[in-house]
C-alpha atoms as a PDB file:
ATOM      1  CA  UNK A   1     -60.059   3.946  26.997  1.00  0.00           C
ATOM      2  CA  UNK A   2     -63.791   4.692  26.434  1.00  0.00           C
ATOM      3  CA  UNK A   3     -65.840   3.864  29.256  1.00  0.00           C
ATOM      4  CA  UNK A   4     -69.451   3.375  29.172  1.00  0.00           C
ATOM      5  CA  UNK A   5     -71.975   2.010  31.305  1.00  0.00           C
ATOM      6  CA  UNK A   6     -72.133  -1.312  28.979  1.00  0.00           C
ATOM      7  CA  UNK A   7     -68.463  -1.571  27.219  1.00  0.00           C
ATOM      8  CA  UNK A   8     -64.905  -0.112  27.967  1.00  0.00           C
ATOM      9  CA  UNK A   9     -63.161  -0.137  24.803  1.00  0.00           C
ATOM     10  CA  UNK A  10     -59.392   0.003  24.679  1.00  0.00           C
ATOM     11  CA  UNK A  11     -57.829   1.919  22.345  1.00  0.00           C
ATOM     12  CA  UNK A  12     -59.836   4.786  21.208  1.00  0.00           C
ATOM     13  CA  UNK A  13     -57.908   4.849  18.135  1.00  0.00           C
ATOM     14  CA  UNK A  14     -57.202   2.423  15.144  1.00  0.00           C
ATOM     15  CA  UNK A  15     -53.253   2.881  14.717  1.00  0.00           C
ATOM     16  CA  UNK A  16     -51.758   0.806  11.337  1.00  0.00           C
ATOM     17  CA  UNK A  17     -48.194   0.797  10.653  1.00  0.00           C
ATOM     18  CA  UNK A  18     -48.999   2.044   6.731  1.00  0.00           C
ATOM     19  CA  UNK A  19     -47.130   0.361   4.269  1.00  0.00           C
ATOM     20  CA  UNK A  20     -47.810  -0.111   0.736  1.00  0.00           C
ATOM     21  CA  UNK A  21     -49.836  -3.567  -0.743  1.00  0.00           C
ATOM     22  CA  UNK A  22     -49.368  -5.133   2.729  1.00  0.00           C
ATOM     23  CA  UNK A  23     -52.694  -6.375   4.859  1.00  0.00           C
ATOM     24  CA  UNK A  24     -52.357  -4.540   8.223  1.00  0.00           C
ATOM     25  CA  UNK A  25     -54.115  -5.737  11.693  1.00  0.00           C
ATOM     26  CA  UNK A  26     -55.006  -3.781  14.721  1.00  0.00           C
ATOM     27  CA  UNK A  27     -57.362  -4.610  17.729  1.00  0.00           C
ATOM     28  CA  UNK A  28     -59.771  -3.297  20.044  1.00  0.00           C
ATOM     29  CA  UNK A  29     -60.458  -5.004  23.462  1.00  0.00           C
ATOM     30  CA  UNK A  30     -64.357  -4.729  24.585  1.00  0.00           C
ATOM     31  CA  UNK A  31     -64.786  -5.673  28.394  1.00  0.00           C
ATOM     32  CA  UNK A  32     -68.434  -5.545  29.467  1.00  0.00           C
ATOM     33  CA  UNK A  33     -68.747  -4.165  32.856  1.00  0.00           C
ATOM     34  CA  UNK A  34     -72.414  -5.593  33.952  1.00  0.00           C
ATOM     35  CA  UNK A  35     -73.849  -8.292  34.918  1.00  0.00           C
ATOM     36  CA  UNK A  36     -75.842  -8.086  31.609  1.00  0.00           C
ATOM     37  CA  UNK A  37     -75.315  -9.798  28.170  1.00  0.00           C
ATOM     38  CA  UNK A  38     -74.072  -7.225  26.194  1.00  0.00           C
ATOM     39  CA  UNK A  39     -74.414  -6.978  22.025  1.00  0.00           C
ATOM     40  CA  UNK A  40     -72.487  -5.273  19.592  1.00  0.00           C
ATOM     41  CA  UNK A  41     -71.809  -3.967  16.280  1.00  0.00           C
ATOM     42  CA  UNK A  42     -69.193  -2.318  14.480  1.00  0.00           C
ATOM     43  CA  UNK A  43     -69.987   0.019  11.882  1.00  0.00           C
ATOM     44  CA  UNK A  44     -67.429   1.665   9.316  1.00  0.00           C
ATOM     45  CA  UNK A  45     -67.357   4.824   6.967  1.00  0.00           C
ATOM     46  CA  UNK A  46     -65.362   2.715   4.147  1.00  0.00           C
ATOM     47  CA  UNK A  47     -66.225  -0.979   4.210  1.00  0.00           C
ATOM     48  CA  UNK A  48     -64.540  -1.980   1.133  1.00  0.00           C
ATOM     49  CA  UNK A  49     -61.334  -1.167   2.978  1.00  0.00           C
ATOM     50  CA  UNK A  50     -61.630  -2.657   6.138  1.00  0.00           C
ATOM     51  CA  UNK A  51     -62.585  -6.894   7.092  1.00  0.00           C
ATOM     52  CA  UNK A  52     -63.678  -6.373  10.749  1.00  0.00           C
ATOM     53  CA  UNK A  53     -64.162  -9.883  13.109  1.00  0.00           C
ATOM     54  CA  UNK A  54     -66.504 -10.320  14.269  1.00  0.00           C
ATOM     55  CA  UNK A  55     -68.330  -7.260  13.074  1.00  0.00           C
ATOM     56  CA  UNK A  56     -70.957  -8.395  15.689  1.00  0.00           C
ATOM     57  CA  UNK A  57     -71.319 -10.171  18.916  1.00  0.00           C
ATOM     58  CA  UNK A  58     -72.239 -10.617  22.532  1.00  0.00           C
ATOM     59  CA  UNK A  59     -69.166  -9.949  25.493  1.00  0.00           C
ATOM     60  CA  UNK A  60     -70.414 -12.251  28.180  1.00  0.00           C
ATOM     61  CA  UNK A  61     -71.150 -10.922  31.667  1.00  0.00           C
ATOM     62  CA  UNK A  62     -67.681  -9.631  33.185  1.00  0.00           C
ATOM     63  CA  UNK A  63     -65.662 -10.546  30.186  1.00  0.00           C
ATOM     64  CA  UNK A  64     -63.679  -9.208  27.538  1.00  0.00           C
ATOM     65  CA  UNK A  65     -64.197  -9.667  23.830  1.00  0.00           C
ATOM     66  CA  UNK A  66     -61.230  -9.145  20.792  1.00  0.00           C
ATOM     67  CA  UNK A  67     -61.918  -7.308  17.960  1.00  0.00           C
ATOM     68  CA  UNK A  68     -59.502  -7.732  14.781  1.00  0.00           C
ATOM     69  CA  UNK A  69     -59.981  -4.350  12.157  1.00  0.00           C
ATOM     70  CA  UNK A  70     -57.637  -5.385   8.977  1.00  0.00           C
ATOM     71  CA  UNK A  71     -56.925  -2.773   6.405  1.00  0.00           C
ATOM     72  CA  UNK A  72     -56.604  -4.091   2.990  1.00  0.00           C
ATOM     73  CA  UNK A  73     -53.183  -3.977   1.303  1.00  0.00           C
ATOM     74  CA  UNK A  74     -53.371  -0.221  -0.459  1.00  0.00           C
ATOM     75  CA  UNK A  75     -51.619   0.460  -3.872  1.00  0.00           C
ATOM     76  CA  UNK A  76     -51.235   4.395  -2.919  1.00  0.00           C
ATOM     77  CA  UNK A  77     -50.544   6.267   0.391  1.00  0.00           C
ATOM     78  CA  UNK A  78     -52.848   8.986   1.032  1.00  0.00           C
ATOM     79  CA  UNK A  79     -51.585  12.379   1.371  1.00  0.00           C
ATOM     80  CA  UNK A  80     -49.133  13.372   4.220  1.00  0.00           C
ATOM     81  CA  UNK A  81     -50.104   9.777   5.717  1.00  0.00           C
ATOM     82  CA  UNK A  82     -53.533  10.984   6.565  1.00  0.00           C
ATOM     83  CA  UNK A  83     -56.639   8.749   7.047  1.00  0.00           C
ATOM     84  CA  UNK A  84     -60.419  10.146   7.158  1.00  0.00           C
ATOM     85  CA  UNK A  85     -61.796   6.702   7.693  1.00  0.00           C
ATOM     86  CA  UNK A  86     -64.124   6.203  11.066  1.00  0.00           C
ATOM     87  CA  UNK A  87     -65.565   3.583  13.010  1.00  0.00           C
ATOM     88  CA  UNK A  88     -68.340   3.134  14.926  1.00  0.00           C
ATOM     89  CA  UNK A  89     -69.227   0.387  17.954  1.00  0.00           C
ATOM     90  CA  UNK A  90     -72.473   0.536  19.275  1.00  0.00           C
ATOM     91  CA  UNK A  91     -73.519  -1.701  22.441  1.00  0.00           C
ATOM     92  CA  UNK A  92     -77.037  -2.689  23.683  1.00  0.00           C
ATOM     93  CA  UNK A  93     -77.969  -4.203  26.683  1.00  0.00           C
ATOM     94  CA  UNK A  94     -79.238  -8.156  25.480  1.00  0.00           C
ATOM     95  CA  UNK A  95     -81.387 -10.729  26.973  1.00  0.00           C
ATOM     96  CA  UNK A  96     -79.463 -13.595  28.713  1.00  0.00           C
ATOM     97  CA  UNK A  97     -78.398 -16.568  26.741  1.00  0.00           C
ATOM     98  CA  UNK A  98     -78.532 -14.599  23.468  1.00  0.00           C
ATOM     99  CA  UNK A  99     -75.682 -15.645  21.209  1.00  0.00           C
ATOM    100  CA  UNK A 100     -74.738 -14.137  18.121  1.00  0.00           C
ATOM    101  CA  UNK A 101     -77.050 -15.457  16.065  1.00  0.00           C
ATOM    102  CA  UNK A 102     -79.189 -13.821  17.353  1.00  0.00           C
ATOM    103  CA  UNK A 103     -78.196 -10.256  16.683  1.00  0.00           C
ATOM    104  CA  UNK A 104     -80.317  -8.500  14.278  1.00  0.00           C
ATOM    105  CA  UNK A 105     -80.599  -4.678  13.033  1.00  0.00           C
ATOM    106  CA  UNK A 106     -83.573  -3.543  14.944  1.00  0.00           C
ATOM    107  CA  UNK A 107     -81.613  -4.463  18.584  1.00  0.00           C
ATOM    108  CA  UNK A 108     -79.617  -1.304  17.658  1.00  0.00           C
ATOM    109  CA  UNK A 109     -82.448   0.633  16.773  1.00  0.00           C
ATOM    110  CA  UNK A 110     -83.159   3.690  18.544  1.00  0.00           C
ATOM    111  CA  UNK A 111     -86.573   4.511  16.940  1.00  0.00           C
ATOM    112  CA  UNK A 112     -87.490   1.337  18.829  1.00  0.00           C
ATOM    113  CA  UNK A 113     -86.564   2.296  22.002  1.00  0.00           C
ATOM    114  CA  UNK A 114     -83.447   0.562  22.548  1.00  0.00           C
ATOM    115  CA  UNK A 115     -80.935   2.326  24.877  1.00  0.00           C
ATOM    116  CA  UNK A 116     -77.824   2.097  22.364  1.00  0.00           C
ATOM    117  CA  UNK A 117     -74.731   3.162  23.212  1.00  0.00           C
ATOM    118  CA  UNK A 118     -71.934   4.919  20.658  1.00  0.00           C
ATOM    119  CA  UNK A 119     -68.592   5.489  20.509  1.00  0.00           C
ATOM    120  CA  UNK A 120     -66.393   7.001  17.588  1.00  0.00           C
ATOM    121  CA  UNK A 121     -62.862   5.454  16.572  1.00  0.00           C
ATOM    122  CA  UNK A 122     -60.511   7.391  13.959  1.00  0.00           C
ATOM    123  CA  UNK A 123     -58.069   5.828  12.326  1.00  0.00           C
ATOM    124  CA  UNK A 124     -54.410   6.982  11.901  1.00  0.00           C
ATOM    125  CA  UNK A 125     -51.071   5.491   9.593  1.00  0.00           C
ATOM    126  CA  UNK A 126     -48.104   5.678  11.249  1.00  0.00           C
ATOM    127  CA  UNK A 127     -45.496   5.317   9.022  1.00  0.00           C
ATOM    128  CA  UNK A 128     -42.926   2.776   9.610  1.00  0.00           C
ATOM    129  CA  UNK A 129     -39.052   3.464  10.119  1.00  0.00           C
ATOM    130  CA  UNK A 130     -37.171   3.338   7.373  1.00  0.00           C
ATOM    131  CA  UNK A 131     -34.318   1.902   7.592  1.00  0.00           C
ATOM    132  CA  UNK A 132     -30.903   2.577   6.174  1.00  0.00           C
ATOM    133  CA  UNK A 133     -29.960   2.763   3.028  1.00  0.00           C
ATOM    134  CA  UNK A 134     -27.692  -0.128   1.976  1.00  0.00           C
ATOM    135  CA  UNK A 135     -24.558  -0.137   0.697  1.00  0.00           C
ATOM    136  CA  UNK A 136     -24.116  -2.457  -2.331  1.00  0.00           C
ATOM    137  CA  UNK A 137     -20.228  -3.802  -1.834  1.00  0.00           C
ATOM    138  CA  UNK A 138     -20.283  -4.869  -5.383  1.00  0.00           C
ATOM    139  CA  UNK A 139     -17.893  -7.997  -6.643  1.00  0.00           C
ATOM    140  CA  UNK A 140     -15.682  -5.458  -6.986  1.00  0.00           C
ATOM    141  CA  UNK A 141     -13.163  -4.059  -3.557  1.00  0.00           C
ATOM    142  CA  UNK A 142     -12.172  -0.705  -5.244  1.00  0.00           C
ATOM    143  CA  UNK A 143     -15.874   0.088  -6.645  1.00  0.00           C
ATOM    144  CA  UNK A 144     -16.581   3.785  -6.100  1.00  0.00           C
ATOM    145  CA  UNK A 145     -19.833   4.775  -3.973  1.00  0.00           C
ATOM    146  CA  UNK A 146     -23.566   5.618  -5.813  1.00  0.00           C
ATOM    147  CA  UNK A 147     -25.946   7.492  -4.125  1.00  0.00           C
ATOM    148  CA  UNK A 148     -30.050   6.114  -4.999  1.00  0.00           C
ATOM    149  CA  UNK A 149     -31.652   8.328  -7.685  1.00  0.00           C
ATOM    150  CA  UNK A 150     -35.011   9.524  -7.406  1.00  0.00           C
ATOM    151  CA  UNK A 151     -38.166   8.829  -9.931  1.00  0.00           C
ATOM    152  CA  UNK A 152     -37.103  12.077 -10.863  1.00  0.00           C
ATOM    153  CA  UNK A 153     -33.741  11.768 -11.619  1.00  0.00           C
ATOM    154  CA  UNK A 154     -32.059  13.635  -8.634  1.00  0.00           C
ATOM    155  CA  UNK A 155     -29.361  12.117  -6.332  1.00  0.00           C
ATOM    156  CA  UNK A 156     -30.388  11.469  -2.967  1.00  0.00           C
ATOM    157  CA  UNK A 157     -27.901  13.312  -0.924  1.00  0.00           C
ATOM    158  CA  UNK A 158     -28.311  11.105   2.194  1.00  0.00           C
ATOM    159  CA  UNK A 159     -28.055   8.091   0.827  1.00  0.00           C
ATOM    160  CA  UNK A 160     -24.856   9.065  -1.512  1.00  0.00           C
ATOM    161  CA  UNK A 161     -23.609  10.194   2.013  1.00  0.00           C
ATOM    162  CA  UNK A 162     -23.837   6.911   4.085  1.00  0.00           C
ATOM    163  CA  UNK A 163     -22.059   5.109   0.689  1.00  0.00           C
ATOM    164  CA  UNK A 164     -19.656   7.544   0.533  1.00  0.00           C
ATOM    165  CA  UNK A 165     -18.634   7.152   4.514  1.00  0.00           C
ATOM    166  CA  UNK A 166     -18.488   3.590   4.204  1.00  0.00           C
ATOM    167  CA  UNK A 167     -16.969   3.249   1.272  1.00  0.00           C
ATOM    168  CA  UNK A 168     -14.378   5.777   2.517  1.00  0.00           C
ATOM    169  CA  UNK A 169     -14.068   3.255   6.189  1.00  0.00           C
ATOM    170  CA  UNK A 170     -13.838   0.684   4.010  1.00  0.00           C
ATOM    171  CA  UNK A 171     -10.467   1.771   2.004  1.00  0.00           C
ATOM    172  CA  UNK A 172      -8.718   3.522   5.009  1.00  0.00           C
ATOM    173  CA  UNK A 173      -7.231   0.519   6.456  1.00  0.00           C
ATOM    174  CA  UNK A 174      -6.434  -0.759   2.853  1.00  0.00           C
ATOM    175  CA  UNK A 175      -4.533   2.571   2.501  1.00  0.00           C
ATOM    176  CA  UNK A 176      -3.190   2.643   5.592  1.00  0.00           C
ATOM    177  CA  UNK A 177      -1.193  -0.570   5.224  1.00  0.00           C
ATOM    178  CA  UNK A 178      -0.288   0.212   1.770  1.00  0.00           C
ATOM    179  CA  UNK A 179       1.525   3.324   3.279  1.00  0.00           C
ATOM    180  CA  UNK A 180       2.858   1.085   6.372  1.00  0.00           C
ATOM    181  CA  UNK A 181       4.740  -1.373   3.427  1.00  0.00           C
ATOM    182  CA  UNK A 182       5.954   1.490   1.053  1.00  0.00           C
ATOM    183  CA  UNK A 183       7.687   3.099   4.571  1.00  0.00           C
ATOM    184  CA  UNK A 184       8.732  -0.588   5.631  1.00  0.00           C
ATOM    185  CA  UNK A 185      10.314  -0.797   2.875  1.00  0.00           C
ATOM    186  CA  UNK A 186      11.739   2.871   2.654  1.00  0.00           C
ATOM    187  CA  UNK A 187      13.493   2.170   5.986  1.00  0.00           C
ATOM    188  CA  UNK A 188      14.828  -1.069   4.667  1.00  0.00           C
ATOM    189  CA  UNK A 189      16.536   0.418   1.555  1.00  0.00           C
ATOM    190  CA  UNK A 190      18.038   3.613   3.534  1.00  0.00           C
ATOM    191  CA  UNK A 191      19.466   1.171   5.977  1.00  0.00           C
ATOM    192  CA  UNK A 192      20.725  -1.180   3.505  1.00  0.00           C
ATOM    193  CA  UNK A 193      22.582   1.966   1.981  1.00  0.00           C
ATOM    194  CA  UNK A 194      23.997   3.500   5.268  1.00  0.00           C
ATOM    195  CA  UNK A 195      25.742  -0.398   5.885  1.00  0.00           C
ATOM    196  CA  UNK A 196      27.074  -0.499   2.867  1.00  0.00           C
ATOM    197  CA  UNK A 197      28.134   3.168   2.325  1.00  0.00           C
ATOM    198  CA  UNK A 198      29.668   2.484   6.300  1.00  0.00           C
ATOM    199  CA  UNK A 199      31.715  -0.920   4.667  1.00  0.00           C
ATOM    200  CA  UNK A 200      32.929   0.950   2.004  1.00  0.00           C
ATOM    201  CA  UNK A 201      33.990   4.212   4.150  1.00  0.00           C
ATOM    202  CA  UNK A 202      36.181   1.665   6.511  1.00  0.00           C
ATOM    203  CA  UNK A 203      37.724  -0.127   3.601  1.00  0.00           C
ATOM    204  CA  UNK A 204      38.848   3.562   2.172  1.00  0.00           C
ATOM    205  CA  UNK A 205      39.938   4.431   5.816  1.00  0.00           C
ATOM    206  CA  UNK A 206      42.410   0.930   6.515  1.00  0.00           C
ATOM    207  CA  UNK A 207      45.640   2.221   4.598  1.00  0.00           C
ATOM    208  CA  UNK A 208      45.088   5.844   5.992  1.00  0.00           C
ATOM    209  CA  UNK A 209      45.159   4.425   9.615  1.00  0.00           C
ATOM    210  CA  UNK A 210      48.324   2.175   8.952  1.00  0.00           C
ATOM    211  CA  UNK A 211      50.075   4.989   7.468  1.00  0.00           C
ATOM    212  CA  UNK A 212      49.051   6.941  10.553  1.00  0.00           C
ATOM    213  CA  UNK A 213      50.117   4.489  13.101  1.00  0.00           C
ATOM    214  CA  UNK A 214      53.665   3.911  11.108  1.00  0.00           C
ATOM    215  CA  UNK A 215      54.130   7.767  11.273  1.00  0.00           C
ATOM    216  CA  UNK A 216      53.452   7.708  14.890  1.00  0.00           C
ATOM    217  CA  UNK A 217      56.294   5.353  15.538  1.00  0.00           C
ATOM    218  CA  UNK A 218      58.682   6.603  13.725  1.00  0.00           C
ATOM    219  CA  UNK A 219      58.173  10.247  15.697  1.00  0.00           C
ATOM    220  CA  UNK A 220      58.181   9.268  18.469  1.00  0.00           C
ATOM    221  CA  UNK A 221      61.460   6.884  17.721  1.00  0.00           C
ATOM    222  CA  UNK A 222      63.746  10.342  16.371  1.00  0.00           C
ATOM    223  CA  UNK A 223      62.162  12.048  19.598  1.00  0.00           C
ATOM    224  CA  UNK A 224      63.498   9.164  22.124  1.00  0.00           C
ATOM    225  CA  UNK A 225      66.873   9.198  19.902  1.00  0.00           C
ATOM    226  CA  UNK A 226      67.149  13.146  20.146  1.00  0.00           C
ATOM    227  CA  UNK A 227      67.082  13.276  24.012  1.00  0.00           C
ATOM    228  CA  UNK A 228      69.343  10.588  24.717  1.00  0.00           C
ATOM    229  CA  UNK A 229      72.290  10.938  21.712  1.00  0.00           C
ATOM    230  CA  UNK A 230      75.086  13.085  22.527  1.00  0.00           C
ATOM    231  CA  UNK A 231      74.681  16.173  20.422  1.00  0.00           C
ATOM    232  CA  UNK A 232      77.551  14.829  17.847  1.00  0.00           C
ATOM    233  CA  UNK A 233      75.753  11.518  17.105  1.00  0.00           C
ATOM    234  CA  UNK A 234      72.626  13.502  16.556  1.00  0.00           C
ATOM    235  CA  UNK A 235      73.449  13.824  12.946  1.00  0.00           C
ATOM    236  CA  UNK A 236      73.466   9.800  12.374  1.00  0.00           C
ATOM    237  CA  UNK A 237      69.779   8.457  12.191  1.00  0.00           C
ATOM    238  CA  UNK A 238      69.573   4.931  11.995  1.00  0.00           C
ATOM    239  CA  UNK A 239      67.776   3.193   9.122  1.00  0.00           C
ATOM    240  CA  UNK A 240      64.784   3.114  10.713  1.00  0.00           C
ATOM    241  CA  UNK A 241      63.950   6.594  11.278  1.00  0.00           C
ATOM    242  CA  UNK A 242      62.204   9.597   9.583  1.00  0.00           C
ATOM    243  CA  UNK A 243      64.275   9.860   6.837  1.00  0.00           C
ATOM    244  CA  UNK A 244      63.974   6.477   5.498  1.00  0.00           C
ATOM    245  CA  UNK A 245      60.058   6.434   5.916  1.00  0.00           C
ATOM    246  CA  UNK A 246      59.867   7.683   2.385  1.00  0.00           C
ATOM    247  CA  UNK A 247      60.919   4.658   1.199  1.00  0.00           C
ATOM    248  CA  UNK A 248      59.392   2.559   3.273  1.00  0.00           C
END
């Protein structure tokens, strides 16, 4: 804030968010601190460029006066974002009940005498965030990512970057329940296989376990005969012994 003994002006600085063929707006606030009508005029070291209203006026007694300072949409950004454009306000004291009509050159003339007061505004560009470079999904699901190209033909590694990283979060849960069916159905088959390789291992086992539990009989049948016969009788097996398993 500039404070004078006629105007504070708030800010001391024109700041435009630059961007290219766009009309940009900034303002300055003027509050006259006297009891005093107070003219003014706002002056500019490139006029063509800049529509500034009012350009001249009178801030009331106590009050505050607006200022709008619109850049004209520009076809090229200076260099590095830098601006050399000024402005100047100058402030006289007026004579009550002077409106802006009234204003003329020679009020701000200091050959006449007039006590004029001065105060210098730069300009500045602040350039505005850019945002993030889009990814274009495409019609198609599996299309690969493309990084922007330059005017001169190079790739712009950022932006191929961000594609690439989405394009990449994009497939992995694709991928990852492709691999969750082709194991599904892995598990399926092997179990599938053990059941049936389990039916047909039982089926080749029935006759072995029949043959085993006929041979147990039969032993332990002799045995039982052995201990109780008399040693002469031993000799005599009935039919259903271990010699006629065989034929069984």
């Amino acid at each position: 804030m500039s404070t004078g003994e006629l105007l504070s002006i708030e800010p001391l600085e024109l700041k435009f968010p630059f961007e290219l063929k766009k009309q940009i707006s900034c303002s300055l606030q003027l509050s006259n601190k006297t009891d005093n009508y107070v003219a003014f005029k706002v002056k500019t070291t490139n006029p063509k460029k800049y529509c500034v209203r009012p350009n001249a006026g009178i801030v009331l007694p106590r009050s505050t006066c607006d200022v709008i300072v619109t850049m004209q949409a520009q076809k090229e950004a200076p260099p590095d974002i830098q601006c050399k454009d000024k402005f100047l306000l100058q402030s006289v004291k007026a004579n009550d009940g002077v409106t802006a009509k009234d204003i003329n050159a020679e009020m701000f003339s200091k050959e006449a005498g007039h006590l004029v007061e001065e105060c210098k505004l730069r300009v500045l560009y602040d350039s505005p965030p850019q945002p993030p470079s889009p990814v274009h999904e495409g019609s198609e699901e599996g299309s690969s990512p493309r990084g922007s190209v330059s005017d001169n033909g190079n790739v712009n590694g950022a932006d191929l970057s961000t594609a690439t990283r989405a394009f990449v979060e994009r497939l992995e849960p694709q991928e990852k329940s492709l691999e969750a069916r082709a194991l599904i159905s892995k598990l399926t088959g092997e179990k599938n296989n053990a059941i049936q390789q389990n039916n047909k291992l039982r089926q080749e086992l029935m006759p072995l376990s029949d043959s085993y539990d006929l041979l147990t009989v039969a032993h332990n049948c002799v045995m039982t005969y052995d201990a109780g016969a008399p040693e002469t009788s031993r000799q005599q097996k009935p039919w259903w012994c271990i010699d006629n398993i065989s034929s069984y």
